[in-house]
N, C-alpha and C. Protein backbone atom coordinates (compact mmCIF):
# COMPACT_ATOMS: atom_id res chain seq x y z
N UNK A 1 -20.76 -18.13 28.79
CA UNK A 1 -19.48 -17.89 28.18
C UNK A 1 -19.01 -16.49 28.56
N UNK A 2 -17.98 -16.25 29.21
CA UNK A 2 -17.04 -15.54 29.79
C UNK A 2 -16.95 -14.05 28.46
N UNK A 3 -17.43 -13.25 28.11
CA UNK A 3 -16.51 -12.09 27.30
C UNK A 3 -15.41 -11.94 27.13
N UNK A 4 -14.47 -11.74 26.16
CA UNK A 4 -13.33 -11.56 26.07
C UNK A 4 -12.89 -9.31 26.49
N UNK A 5 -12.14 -9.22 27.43
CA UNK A 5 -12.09 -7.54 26.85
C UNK A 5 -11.05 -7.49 25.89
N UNK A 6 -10.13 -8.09 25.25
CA UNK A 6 -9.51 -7.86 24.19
C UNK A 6 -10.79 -7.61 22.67
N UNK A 7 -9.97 -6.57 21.94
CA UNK A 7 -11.19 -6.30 21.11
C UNK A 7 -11.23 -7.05 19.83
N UNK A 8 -12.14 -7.90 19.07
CA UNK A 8 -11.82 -8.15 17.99
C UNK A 8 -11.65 -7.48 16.83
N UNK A 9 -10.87 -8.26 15.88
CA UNK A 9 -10.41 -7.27 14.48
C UNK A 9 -11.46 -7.85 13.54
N UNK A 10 -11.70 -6.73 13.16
CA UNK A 10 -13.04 -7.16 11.96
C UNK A 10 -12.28 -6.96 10.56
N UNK A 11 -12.12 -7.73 9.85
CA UNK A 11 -11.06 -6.99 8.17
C UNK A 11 -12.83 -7.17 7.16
N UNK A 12 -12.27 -6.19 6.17
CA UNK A 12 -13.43 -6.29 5.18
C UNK A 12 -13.48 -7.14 4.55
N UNK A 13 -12.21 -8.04 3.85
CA UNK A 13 -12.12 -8.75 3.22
C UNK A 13 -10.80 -10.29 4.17
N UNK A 14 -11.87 -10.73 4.57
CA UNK A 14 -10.89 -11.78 5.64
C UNK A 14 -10.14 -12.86 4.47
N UNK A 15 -8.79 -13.71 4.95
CA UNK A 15 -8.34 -14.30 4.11
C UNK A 15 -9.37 -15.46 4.10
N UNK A 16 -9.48 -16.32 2.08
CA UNK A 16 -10.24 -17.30 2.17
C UNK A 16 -9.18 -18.52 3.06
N UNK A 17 -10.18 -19.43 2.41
CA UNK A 17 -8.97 -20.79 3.19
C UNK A 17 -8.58 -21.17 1.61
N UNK A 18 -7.08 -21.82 1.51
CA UNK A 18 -5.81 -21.92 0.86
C UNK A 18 -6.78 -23.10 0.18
N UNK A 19 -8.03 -23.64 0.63
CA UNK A 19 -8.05 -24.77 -0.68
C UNK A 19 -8.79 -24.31 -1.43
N UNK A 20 -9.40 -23.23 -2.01
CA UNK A 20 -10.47 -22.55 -2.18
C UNK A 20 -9.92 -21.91 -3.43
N UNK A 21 -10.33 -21.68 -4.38
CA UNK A 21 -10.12 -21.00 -5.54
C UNK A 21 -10.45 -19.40 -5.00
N UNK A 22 -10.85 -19.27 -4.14
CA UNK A 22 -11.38 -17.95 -3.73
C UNK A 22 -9.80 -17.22 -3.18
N UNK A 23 -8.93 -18.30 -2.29
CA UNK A 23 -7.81 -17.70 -1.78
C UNK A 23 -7.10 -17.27 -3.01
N UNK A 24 -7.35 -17.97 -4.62
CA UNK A 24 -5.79 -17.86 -5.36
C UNK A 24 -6.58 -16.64 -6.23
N UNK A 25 -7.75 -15.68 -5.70
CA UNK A 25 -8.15 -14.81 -6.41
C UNK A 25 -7.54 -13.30 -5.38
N UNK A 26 -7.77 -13.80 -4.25
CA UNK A 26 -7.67 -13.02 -3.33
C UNK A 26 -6.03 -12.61 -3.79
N UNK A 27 -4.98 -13.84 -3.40
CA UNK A 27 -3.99 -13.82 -3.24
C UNK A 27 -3.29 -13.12 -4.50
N UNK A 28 -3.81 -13.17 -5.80
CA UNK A 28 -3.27 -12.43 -6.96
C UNK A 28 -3.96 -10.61 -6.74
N UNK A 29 -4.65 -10.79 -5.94
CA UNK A 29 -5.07 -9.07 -5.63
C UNK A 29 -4.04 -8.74 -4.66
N UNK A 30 -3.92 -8.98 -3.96
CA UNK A 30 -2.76 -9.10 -3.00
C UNK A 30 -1.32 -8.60 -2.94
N UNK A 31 -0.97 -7.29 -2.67
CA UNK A 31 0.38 -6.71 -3.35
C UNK A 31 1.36 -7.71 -2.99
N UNK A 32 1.72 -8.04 -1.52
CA UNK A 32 2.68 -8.35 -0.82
C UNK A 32 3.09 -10.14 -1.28
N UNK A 33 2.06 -10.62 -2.25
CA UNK A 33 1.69 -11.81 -2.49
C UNK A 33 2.27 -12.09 -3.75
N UNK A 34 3.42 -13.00 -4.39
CA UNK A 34 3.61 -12.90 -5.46
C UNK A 34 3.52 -13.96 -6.42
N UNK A 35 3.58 -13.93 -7.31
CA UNK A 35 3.20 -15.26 -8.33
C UNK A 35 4.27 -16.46 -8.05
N UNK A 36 5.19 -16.35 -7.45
CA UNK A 36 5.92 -17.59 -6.93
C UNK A 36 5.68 -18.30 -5.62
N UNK A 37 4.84 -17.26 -4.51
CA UNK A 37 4.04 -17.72 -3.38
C UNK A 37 2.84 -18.64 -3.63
N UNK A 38 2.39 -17.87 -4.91
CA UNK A 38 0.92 -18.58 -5.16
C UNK A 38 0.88 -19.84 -5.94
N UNK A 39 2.36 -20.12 -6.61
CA UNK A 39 2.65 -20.98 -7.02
C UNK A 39 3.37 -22.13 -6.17
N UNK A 40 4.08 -21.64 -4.80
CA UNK A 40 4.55 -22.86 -3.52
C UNK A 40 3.03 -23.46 -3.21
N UNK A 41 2.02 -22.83 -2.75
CA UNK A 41 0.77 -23.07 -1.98
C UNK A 41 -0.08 -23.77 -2.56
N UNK A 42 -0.14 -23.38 -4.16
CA UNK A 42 -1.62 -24.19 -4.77
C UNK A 42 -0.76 -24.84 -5.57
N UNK A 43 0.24 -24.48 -6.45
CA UNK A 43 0.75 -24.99 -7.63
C UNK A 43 0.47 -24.70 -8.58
N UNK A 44 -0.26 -23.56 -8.94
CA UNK A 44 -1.09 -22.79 -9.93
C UNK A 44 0.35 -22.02 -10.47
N UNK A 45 0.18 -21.60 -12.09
CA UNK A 45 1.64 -21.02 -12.58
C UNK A 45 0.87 -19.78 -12.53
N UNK A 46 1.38 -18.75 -13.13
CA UNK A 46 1.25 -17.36 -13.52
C UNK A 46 0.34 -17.24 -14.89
N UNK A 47 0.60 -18.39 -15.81
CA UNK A 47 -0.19 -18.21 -16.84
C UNK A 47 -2.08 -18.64 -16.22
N UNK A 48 -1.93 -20.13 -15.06
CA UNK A 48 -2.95 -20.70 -14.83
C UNK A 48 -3.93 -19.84 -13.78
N UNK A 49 -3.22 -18.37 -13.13
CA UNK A 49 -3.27 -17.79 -11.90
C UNK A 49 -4.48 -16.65 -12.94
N UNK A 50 -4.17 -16.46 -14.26
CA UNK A 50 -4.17 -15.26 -15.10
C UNK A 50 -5.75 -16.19 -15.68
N UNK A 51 -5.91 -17.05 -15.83
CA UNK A 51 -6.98 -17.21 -16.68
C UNK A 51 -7.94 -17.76 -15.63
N UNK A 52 -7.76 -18.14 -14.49
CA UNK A 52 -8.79 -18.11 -13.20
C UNK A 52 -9.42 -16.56 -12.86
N UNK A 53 -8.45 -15.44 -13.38
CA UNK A 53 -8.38 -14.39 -12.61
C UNK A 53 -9.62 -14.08 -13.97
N UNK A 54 -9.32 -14.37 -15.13
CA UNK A 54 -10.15 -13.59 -16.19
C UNK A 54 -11.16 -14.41 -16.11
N UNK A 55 -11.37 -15.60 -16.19
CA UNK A 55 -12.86 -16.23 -15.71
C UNK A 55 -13.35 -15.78 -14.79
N UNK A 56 -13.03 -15.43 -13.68
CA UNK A 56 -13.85 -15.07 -12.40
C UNK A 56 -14.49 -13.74 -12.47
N UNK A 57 -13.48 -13.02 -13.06
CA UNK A 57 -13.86 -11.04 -13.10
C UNK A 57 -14.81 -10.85 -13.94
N UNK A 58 -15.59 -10.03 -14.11
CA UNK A 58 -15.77 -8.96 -14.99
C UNK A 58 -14.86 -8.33 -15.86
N UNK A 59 -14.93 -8.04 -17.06
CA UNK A 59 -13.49 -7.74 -18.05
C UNK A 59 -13.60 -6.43 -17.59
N UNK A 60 -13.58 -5.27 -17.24
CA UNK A 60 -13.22 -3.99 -16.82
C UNK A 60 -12.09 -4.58 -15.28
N UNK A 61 -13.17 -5.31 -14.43
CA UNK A 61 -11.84 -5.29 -13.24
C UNK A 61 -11.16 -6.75 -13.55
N UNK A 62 -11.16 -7.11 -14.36
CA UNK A 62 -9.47 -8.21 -15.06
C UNK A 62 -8.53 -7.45 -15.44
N UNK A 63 -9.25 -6.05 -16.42
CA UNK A 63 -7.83 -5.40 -17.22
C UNK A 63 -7.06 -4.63 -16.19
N UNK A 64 -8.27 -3.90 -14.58
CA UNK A 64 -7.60 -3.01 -13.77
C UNK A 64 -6.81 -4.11 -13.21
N UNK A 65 -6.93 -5.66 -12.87
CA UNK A 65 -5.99 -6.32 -12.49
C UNK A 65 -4.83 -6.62 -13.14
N UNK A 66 -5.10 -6.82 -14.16
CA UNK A 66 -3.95 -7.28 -15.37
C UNK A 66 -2.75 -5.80 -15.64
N UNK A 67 -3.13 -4.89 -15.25
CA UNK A 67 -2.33 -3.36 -15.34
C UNK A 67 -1.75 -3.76 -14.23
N UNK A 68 -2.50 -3.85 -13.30
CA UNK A 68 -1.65 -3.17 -11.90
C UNK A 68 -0.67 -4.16 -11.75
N UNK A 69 -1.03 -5.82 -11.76
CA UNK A 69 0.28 -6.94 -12.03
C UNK A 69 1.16 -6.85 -12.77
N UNK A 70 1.55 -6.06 -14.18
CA UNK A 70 2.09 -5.94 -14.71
C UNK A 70 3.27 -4.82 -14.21
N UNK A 71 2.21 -3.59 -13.96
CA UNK A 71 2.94 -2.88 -13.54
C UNK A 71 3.90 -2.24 -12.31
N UNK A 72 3.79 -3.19 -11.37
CA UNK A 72 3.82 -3.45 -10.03
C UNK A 72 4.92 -4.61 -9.72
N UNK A 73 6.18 -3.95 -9.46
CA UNK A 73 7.00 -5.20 -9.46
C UNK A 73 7.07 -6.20 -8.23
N UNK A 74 6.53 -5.79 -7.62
CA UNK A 74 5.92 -6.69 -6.40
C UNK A 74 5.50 -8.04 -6.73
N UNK A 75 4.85 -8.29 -7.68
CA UNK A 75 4.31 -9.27 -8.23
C UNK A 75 5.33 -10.46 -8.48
N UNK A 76 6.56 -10.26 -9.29
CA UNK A 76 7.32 -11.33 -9.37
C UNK A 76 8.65 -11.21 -8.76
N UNK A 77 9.24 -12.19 -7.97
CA UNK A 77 10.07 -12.02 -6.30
C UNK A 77 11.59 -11.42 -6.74
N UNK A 78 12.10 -11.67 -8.38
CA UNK A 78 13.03 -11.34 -8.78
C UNK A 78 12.73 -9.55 -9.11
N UNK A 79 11.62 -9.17 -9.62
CA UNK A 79 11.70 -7.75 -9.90
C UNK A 79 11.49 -7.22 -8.37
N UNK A 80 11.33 -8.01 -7.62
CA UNK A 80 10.82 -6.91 -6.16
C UNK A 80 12.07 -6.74 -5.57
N UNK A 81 12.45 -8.16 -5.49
CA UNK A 81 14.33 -7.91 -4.72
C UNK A 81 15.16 -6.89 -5.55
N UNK A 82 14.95 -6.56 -6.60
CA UNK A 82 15.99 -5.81 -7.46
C UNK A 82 15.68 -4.72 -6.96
N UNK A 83 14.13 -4.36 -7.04
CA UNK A 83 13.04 -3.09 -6.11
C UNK A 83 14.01 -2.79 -5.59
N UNK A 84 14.15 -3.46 -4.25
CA UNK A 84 14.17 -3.41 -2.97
C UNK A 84 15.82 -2.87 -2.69
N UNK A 85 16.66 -3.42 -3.55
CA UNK A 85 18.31 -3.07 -3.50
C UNK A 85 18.51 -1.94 -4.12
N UNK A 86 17.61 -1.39 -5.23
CA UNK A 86 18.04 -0.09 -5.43
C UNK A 86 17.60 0.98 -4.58
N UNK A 87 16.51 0.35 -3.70
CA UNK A 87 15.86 1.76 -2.61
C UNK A 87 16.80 1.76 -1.73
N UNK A 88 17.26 0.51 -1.33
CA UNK A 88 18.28 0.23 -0.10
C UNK A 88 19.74 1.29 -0.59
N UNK A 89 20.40 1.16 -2.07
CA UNK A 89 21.03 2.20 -2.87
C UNK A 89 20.83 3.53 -2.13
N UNK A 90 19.50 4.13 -2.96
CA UNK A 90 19.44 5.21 -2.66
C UNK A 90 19.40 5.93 -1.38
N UNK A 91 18.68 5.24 -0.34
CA UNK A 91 18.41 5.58 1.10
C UNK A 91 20.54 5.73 1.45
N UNK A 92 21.66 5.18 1.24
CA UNK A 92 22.83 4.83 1.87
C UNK A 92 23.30 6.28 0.81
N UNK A 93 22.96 6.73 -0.23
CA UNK A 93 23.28 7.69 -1.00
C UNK A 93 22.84 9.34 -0.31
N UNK A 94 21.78 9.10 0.27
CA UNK A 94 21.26 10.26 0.72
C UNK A 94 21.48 10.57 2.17
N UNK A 95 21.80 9.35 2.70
CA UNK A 95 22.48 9.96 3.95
C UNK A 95 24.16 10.63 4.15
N UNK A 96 24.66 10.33 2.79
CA UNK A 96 25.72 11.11 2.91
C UNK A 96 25.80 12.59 2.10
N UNK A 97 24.78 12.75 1.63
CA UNK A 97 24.51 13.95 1.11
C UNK A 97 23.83 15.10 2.15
């Protein structure tokens, strides 16, 4: 078998596969990933996403999960777009200043 010289990418944490309860743990750690994605793919809601997440963890890293989802509007696609239009705001504000 031939070597490739292209180099491979090694990630620490590779994605699971989508049928796997492992992906919808991953995928709620996941900034860019939001509870309405994880809900097209598995069909899992936000409440059902939340009590997989607290069965699986340890209660110290459920609550650091349960903070950072909360607090992180990334998480649900309506608080991120709103995010996203007021940065878009400010960036069109500061170039005329």
């Amino acid at each position: 078998m031939k070597k490739s010289h292209r180099p491979v990418t090694k990630t620490k944490n590779p994605e699971p596969s989508q049928s796997d309860q492992d992906w919808v743990i991953w995928a709620a750690w996941a900034d860019r990933i939001t509870f309405e994605d994880i809900k097209k793919k598995t069909g899992k809601s936000e409440s059902e996403v939340i009590k997989i997440m607290r069965k699986s963890l340890k209660p110290s890293s459920f609550k650091l999960w349960r903070k950072r989802a909360k607090t992180q509007s990334i998480k649900h696609r309506k608080k991120f777009e709103l995010s996203r239009k007021e940065i878009k705001r400010k960036i069109k504000k500061s170039d005329y200043i």
